[in-house]
N, C-alpha and C. Protein backbone atom coordinates (compact mmCIF):
# COMPACT_ATOMS: atom_id res chain seq x y z
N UNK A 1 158.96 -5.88 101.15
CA UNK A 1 157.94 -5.73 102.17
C UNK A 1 157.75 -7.06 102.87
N UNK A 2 157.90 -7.35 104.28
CA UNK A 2 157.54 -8.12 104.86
C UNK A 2 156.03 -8.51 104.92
N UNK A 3 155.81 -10.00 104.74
CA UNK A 3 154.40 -10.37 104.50
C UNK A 3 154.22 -10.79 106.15
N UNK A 4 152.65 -10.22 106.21
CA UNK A 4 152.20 -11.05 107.67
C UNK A 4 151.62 -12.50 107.58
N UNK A 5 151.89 -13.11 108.21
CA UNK A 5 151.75 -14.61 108.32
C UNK A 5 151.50 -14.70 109.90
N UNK A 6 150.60 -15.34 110.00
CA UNK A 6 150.04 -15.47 111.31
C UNK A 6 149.04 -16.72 111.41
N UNK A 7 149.00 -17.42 112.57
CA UNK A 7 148.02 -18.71 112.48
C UNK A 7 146.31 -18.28 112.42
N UNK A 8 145.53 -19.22 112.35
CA UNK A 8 144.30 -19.28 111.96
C UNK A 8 144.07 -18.94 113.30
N UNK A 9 142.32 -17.59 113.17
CA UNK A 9 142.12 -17.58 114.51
C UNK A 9 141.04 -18.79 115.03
N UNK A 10 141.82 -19.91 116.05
CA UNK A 10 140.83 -20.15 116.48
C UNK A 10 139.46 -20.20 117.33
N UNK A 11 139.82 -18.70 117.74
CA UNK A 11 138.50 -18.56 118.49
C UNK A 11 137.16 -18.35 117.73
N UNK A 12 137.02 -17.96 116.23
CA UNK A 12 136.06 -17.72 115.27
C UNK A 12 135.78 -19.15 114.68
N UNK A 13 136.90 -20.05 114.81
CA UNK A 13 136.46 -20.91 113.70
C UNK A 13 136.25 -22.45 114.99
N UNK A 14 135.34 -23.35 114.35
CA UNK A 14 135.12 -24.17 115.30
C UNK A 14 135.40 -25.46 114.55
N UNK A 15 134.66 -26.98 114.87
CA UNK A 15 135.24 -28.22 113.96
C UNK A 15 134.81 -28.39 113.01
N UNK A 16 132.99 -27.62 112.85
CA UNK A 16 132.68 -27.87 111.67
C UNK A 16 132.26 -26.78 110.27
N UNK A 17 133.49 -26.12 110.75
CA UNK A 17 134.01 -24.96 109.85
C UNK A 17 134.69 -25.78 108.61
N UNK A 18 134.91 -25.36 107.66
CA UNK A 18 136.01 -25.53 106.65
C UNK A 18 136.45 -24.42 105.90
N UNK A 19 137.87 -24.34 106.25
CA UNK A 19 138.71 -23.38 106.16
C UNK A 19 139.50 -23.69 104.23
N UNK A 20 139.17 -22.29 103.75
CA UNK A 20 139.28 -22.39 102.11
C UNK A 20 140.42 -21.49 101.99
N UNK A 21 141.70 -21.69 102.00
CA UNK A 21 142.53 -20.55 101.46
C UNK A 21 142.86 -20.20 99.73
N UNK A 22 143.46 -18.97 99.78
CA UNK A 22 143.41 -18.32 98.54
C UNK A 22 143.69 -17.19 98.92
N UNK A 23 144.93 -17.12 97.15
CA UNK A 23 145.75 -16.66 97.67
C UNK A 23 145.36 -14.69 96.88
N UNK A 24 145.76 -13.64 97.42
CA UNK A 24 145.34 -12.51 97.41
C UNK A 24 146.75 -11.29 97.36
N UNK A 25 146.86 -10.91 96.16
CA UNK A 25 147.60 -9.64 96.29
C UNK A 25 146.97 -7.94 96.46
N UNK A 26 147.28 -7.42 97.79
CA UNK A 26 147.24 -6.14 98.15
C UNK A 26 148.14 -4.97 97.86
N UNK A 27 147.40 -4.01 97.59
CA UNK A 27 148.42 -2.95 97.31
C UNK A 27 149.24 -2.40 98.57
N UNK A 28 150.22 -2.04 98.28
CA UNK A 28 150.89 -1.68 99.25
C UNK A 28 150.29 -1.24 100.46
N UNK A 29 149.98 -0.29 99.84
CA UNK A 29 149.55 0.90 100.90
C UNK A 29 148.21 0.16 102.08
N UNK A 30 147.41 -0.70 101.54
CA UNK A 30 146.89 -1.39 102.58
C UNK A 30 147.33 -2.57 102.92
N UNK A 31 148.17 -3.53 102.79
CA UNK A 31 149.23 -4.14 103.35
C UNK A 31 149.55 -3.78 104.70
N UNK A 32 150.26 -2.38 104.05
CA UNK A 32 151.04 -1.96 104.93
C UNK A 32 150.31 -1.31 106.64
N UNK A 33 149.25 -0.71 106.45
CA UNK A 33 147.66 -0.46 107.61
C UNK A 33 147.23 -2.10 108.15
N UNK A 34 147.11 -2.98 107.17
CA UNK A 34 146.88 -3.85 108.08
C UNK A 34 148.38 -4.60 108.92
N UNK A 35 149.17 -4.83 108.28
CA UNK A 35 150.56 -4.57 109.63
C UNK A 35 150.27 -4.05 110.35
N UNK A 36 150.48 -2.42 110.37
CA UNK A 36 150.39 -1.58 111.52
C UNK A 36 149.47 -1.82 112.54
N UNK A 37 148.47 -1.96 112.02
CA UNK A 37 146.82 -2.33 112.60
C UNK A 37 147.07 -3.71 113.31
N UNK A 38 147.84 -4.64 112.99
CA UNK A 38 147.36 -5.81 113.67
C UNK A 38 149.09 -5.52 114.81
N UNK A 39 149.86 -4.75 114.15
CA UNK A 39 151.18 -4.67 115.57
C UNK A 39 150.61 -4.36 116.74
N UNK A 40 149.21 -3.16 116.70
CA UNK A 40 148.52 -2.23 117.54
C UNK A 40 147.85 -3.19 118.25
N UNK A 41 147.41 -3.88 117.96
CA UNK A 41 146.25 -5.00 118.22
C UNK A 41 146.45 -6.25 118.43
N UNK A 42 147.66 -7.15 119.15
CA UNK A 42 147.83 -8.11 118.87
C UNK A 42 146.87 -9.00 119.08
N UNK A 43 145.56 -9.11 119.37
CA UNK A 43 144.47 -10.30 119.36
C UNK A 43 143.45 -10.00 118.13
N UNK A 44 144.34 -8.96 117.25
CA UNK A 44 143.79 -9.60 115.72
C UNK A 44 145.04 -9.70 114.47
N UNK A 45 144.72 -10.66 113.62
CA UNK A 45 145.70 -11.20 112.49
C UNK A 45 144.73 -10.67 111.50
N UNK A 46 145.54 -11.28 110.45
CA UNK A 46 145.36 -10.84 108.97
C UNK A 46 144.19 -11.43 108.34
N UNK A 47 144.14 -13.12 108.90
CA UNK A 47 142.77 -13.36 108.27
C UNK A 47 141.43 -13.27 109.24
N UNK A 48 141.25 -12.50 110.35
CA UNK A 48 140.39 -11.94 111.05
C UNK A 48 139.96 -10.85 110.51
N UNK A 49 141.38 -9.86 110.12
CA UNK A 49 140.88 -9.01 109.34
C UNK A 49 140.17 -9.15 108.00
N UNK A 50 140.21 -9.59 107.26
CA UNK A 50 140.10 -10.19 105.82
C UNK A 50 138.52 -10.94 105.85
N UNK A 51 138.66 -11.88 107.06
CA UNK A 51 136.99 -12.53 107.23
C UNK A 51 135.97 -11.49 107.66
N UNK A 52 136.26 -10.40 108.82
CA UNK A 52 135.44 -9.07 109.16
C UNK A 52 135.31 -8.68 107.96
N UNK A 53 135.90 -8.56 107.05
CA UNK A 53 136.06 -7.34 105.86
C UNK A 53 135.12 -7.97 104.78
N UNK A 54 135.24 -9.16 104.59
CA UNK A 54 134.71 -9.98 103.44
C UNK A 54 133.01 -10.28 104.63
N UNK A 55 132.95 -10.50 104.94
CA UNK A 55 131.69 -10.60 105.70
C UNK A 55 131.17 -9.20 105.80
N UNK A 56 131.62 -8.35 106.24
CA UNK A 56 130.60 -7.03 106.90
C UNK A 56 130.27 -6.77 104.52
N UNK A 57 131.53 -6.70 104.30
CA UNK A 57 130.99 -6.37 102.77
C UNK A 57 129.64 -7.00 102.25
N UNK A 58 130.14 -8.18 102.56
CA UNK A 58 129.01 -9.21 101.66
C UNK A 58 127.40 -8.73 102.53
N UNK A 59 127.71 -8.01 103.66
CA UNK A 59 126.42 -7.85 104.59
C UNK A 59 125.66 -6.29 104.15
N UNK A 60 126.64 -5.95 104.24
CA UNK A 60 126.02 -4.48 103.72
C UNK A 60 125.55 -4.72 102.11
N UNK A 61 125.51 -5.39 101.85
CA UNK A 61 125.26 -5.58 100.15
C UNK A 61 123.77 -6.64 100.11
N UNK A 62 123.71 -6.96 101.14
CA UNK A 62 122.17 -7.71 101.48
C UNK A 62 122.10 -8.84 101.47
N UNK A 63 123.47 -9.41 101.48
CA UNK A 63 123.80 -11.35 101.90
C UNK A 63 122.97 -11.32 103.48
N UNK A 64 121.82 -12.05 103.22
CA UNK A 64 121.38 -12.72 104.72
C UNK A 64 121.78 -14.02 104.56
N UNK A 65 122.48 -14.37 105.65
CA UNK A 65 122.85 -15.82 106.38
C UNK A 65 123.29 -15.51 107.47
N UNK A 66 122.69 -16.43 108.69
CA UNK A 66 122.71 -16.43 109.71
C UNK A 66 124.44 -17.30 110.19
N UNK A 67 125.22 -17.79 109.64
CA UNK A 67 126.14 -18.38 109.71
C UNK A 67 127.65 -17.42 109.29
N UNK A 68 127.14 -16.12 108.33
CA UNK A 68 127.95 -14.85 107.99
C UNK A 68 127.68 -14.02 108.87
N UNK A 69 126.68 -14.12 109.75
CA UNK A 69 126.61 -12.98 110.64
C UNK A 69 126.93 -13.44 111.96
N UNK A 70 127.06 -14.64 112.17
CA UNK A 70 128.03 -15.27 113.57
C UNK A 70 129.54 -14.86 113.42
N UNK A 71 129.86 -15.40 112.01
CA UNK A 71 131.35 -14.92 111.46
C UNK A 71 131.59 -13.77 111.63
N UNK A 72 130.76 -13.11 111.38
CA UNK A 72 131.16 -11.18 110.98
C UNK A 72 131.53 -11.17 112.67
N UNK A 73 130.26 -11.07 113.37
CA UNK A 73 129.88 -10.74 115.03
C UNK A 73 131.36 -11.22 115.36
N UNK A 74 131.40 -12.52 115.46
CA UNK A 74 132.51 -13.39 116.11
C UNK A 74 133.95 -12.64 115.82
N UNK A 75 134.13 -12.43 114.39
CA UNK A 75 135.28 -11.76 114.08
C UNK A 75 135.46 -9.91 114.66
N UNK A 76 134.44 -9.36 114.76
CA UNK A 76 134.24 -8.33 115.35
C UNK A 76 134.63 -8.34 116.68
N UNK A 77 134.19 -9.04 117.75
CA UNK A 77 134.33 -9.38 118.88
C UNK A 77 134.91 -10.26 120.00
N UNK A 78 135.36 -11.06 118.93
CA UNK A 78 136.36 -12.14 119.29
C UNK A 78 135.62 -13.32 120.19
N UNK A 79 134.22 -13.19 119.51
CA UNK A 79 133.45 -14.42 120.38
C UNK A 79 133.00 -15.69 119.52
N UNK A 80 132.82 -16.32 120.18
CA UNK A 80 132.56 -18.12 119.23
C UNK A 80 131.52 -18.65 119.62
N UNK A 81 130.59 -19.01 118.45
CA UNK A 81 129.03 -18.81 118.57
C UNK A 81 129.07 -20.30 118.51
N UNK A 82 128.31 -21.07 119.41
CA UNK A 82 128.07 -22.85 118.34
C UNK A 82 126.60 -22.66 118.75
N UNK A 83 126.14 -23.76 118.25
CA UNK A 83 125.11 -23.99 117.37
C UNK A 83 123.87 -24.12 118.07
């Protein structure tokens, strides 16, 4: 299976971000949806997807921070909030 590799988006992230990688195995079968999903879509990648996903989660679960919900928004919409 071809892995997606794609650069950081910078329209979400700004200078005084710090960017934490780590590393994550998916099951196939969603692997393979987010490929498809981001071929469909080329102005979203893998860790846009992954930051929407890990943010809207952590939100629906009752994480308030105003700095996860720029992220979430931003990654949702492809807009870049400063300060």
């Amino acid at each position: 299976m071809q892995e997606l590799n794609f650069d950081e988006n910078s329209k979400v992230l700004n200078q005084k971000d710090e960017v934490i990688s780590f590393k994550c195995e998916l099951q196939e079968n969603l692997q393979k949806a987010m490929k498809e999903f981001v071929e469909e879509h080329p102005n979203w990648d893998q860790y846009r997807i992954l930051q929407a996903a890990i943010a809207g989660f952590l939100m629906q679960k009752g994480f308030q921070n105003r700095d996860l919900t720029r992220l979430y928004i931003g990654n949702m919409f492809s807009m870049n909030f400063k300060n």
